[in-house]
Protein backbone atom coordinates (compact mmCIF):
# COMPACT_ATOMS: atom_id res chain seq x y z
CA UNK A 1 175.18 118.51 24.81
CA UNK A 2 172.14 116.66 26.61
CA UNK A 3 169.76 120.07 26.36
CA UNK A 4 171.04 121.26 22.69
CA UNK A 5 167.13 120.85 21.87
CA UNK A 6 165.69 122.63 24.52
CA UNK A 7 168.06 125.68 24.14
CA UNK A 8 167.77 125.81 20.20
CA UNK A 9 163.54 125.29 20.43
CA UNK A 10 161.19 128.75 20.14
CA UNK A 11 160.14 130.27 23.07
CA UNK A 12 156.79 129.76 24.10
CA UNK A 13 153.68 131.79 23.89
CA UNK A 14 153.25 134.37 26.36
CA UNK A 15 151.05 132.67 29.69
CA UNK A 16 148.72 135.79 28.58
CA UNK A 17 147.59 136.63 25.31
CA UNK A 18 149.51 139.60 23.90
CA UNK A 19 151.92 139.96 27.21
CA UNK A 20 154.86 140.49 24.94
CA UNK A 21 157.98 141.69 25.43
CA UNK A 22 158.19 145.51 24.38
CA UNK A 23 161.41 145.74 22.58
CA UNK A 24 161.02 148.96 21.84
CA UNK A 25 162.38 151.30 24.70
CA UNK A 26 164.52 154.70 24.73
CA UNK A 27 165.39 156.66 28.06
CA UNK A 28 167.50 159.78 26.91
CA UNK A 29 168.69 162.16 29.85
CA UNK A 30 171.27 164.62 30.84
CA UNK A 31 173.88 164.84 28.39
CA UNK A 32 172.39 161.60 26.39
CA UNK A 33 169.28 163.75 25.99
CA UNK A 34 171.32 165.48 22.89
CA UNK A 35 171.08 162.32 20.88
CA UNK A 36 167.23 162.90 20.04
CA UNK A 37 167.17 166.86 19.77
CA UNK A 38 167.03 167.30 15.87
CA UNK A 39 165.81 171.36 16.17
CA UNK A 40 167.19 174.34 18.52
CA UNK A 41 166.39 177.55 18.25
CA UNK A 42 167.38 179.64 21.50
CA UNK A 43 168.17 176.62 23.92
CA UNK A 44 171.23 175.60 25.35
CA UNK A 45 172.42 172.43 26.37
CA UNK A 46 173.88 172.91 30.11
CA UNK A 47 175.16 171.82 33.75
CA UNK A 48 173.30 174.24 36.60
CA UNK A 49 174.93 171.64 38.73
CA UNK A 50 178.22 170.53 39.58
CA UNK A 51 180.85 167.72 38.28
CA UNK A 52 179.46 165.83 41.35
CA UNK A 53 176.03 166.09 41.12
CA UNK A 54 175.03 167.37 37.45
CA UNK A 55 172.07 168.92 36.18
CA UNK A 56 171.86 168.50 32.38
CA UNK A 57 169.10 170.00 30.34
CA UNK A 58 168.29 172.45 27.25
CA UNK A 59 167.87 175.38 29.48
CA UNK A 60 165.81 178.90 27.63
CA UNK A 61 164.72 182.08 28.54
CA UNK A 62 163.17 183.54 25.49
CA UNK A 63 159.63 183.69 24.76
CA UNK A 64 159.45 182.17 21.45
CA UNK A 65 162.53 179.38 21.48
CA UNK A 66 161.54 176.16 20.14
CA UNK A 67 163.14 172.04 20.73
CA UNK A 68 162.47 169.61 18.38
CA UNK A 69 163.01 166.25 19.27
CA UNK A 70 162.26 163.40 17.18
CA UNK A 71 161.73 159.67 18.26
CA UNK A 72 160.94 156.50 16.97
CA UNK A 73 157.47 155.80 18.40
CA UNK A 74 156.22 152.67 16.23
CA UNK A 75 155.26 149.17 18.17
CA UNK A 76 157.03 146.25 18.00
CA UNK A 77 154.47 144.43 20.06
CA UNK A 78 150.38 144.86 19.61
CA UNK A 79 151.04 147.14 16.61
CA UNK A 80 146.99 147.15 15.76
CA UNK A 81 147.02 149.77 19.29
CA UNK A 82 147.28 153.38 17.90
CA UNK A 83 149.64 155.07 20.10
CA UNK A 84 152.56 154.43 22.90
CA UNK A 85 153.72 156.15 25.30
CA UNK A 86 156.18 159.47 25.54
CA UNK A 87 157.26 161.57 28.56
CA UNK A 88 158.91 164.23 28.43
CA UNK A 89 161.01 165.53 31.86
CA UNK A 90 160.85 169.22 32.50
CA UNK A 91 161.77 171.52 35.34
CA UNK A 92 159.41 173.26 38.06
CA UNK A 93 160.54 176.10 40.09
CA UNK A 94 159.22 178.66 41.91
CA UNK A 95 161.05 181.59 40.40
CA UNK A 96 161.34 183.25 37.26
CA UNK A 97 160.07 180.07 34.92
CA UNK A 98 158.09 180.41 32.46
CA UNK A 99 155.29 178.36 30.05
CA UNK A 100 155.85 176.15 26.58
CA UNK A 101 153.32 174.46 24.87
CA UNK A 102 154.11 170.39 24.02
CA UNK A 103 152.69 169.29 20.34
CA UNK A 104 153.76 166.83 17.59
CA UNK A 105 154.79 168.82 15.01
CA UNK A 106 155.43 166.44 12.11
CA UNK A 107 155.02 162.86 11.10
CA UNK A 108 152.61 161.23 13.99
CA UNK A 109 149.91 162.78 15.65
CA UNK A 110 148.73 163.92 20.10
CA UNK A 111 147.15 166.58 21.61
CA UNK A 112 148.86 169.78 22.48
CA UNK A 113 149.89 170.61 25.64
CA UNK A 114 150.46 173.95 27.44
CA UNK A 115 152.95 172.87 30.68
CA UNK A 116 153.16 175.46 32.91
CA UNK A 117 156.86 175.25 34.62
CA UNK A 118 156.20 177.84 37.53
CA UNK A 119 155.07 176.49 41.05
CA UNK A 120 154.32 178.49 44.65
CA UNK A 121 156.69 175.55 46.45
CA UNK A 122 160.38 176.23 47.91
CA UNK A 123 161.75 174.19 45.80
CA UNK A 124 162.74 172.66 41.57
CA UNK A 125 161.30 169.72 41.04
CA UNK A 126 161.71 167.76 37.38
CA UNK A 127 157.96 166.54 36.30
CA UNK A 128 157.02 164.56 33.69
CA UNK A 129 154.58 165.37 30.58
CA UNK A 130 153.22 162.02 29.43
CA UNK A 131 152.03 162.04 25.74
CA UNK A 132 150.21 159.56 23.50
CA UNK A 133 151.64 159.84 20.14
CA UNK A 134 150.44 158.41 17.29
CA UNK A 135 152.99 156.14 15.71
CA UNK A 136 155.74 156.52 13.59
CA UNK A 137 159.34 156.48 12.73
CA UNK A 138 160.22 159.80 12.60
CA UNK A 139 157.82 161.54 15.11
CA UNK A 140 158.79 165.43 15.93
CA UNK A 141 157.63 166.78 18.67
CA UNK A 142 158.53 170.65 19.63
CA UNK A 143 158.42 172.22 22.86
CA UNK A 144 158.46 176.20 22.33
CA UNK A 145 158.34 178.90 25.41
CA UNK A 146 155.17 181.04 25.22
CA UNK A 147 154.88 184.62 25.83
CA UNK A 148 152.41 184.31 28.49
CA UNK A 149 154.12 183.28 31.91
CA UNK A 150 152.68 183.33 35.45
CA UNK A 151 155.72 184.17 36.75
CA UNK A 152 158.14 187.62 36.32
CA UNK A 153 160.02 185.61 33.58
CA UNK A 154 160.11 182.97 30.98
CA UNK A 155 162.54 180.46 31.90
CA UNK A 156 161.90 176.81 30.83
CA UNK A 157 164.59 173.63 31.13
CA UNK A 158 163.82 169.97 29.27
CA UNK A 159 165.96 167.20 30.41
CA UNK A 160 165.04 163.99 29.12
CA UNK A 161 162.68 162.03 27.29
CA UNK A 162 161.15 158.13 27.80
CA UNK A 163 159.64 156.07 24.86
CA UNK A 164 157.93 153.11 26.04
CA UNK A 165 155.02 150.44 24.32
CA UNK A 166 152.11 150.21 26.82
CA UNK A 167 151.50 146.76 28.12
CA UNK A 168 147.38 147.84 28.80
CA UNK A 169 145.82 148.50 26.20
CA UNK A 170 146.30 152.41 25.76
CA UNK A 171 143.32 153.00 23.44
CA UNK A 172 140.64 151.74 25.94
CA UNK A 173 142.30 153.22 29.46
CA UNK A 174 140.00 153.32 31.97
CA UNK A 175 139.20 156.96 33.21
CA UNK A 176 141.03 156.17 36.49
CA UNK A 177 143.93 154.91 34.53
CA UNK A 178 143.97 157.64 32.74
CA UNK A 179 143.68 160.26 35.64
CA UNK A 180 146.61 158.52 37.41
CA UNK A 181 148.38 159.53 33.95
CA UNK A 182 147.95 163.55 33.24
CA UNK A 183 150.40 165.62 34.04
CA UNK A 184 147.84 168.33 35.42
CA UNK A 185 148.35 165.68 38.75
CA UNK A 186 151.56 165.95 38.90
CA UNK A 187 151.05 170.19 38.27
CA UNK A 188 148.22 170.14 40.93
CA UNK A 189 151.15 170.13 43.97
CA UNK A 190 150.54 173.67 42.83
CA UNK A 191 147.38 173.73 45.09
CA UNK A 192 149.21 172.64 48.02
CA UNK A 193 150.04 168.92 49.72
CA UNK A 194 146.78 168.44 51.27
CA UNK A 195 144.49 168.94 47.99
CA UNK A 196 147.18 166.58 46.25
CA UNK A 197 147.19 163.92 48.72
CA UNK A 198 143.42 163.89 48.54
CA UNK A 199 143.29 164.08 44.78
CA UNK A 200 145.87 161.06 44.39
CA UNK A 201 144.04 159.14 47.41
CA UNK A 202 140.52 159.16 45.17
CA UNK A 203 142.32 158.60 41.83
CA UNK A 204 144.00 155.71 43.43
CA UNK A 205 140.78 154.24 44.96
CA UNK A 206 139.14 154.72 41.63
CA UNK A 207 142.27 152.67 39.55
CA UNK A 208 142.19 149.91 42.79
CA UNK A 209 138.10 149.69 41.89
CA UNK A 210 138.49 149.45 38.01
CA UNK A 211 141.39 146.68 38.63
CA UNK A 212 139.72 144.55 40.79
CA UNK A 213 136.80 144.63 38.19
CA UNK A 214 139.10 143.97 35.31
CA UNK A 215 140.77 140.74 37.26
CA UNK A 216 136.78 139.84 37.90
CA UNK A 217 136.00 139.81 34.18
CA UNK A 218 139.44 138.01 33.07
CA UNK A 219 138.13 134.93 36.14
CA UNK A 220 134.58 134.87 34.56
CA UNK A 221 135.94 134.87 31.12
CA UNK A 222 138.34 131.91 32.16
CA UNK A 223 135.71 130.07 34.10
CA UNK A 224 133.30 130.18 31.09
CA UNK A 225 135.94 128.85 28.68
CA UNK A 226 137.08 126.00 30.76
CA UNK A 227 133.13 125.14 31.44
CA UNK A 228 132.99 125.13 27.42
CA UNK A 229 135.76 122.67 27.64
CA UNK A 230 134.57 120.71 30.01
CA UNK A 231 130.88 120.41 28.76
């Protein structure tokens, strides 16, 4: 075959430095979520939906019940960067739901996080908890219902979980970036639509500014290498 060369040869190098690939990915929801839930004390895996339009998710309503799930979060790609990123889904209503703090229990290492799963809107919402784990191959991280609650009861519901490598460097995030990321933005619909808008409007303003000066530096970076070369 004329192009038995080409389709044997190595790829090439990545147009930018380090813009690998991530290989490794894991998106675990509804029913699939069960695959990664090594620890269960006082959930239960259930449907509040239908056949038609399900609603997986280890549902509690015990103060004091605890998920473990573990995950794979080493790097394939840019292992020298000390963390990826996890996200856990969880459920937001406006009745009867209750608080569980997020930490890594075993083998890697994040900050703990008290998620709050009670909100003043009409309406259940699933939000996402985005963690920077340490990595590792066998990373545990528990979720477990506290006994404080802001609401008449202590409800909480998990439903998923994302594992993905960060193609920015995580470990030097801009403070926009890292705004953007919280979940407290995501929580702060809690305050009402207008506060939120205005709260996403100057994160977003701040990430546009700290892009356009990151594309600035990579141009004067490039422009001073090629003057090297050309010199």
């Amino acid at each position: 075959v004329w192009d038995r060369e080409e389709v044997s040869a190595p790829l090439p190098l990545p147009m930018y430095q380090g813009n690998w690939e991530e290989v490794n990915r894991l998106c675990r929801h509804g029913k699939a979520f069960e695959a990664v839930v090594t620890g269960n004390k006082g959930w239960q895996l259930m449907n509040e939906g239908d056949e038609y339009k399900p609603k997986y998710g280890y549902v509690t309503h015990q103060a004091g019940s605890e998920l473990e799930i573990t995950l794979n979060t080493t790097r394939s790609t840019t292992p020298e960067l000390k963390h990826v990123n996890v996200q856990i889904a969880y459920l937001q209503s406006y009745s009867g739901m209750g608080m569980a703090l997020v930490r890594c229990h075993s083998g890697c290492k994040c900050s703990d996080t008290l998620v709050d799963g009670h909100h003043q809107l009409r309406q259940s919402t699933i939000f996402l908890l985005r963690l920077y784990p340490s990595q590792a191959s066998a990373c545990k991280i528990t979720v477990t219902v506290q006994q404080h609650t802001h609401s008449n009861g202590h409800k909480f519901k998990v439903t998923g979980v994302m594992v993905n490598e960060f193609r920015d460097h995580a470990d030097a995030q801009t403070g926009a970036q890292e705004a953007l990321n919280k979940e407290d933005w995501l929580g702060a619909v809690n305050k009402g639509d207008s506060e939120l808008r205005e709260k996403w409007s100057r994160a977003a303003q701040k990430h546009t500014r700290a892009s356009a000066a990151v594309r600035r530096q990579r141009r004067s970076s490039r422009h001073t290498t090629s003057s090297r070369q050309h010199g």
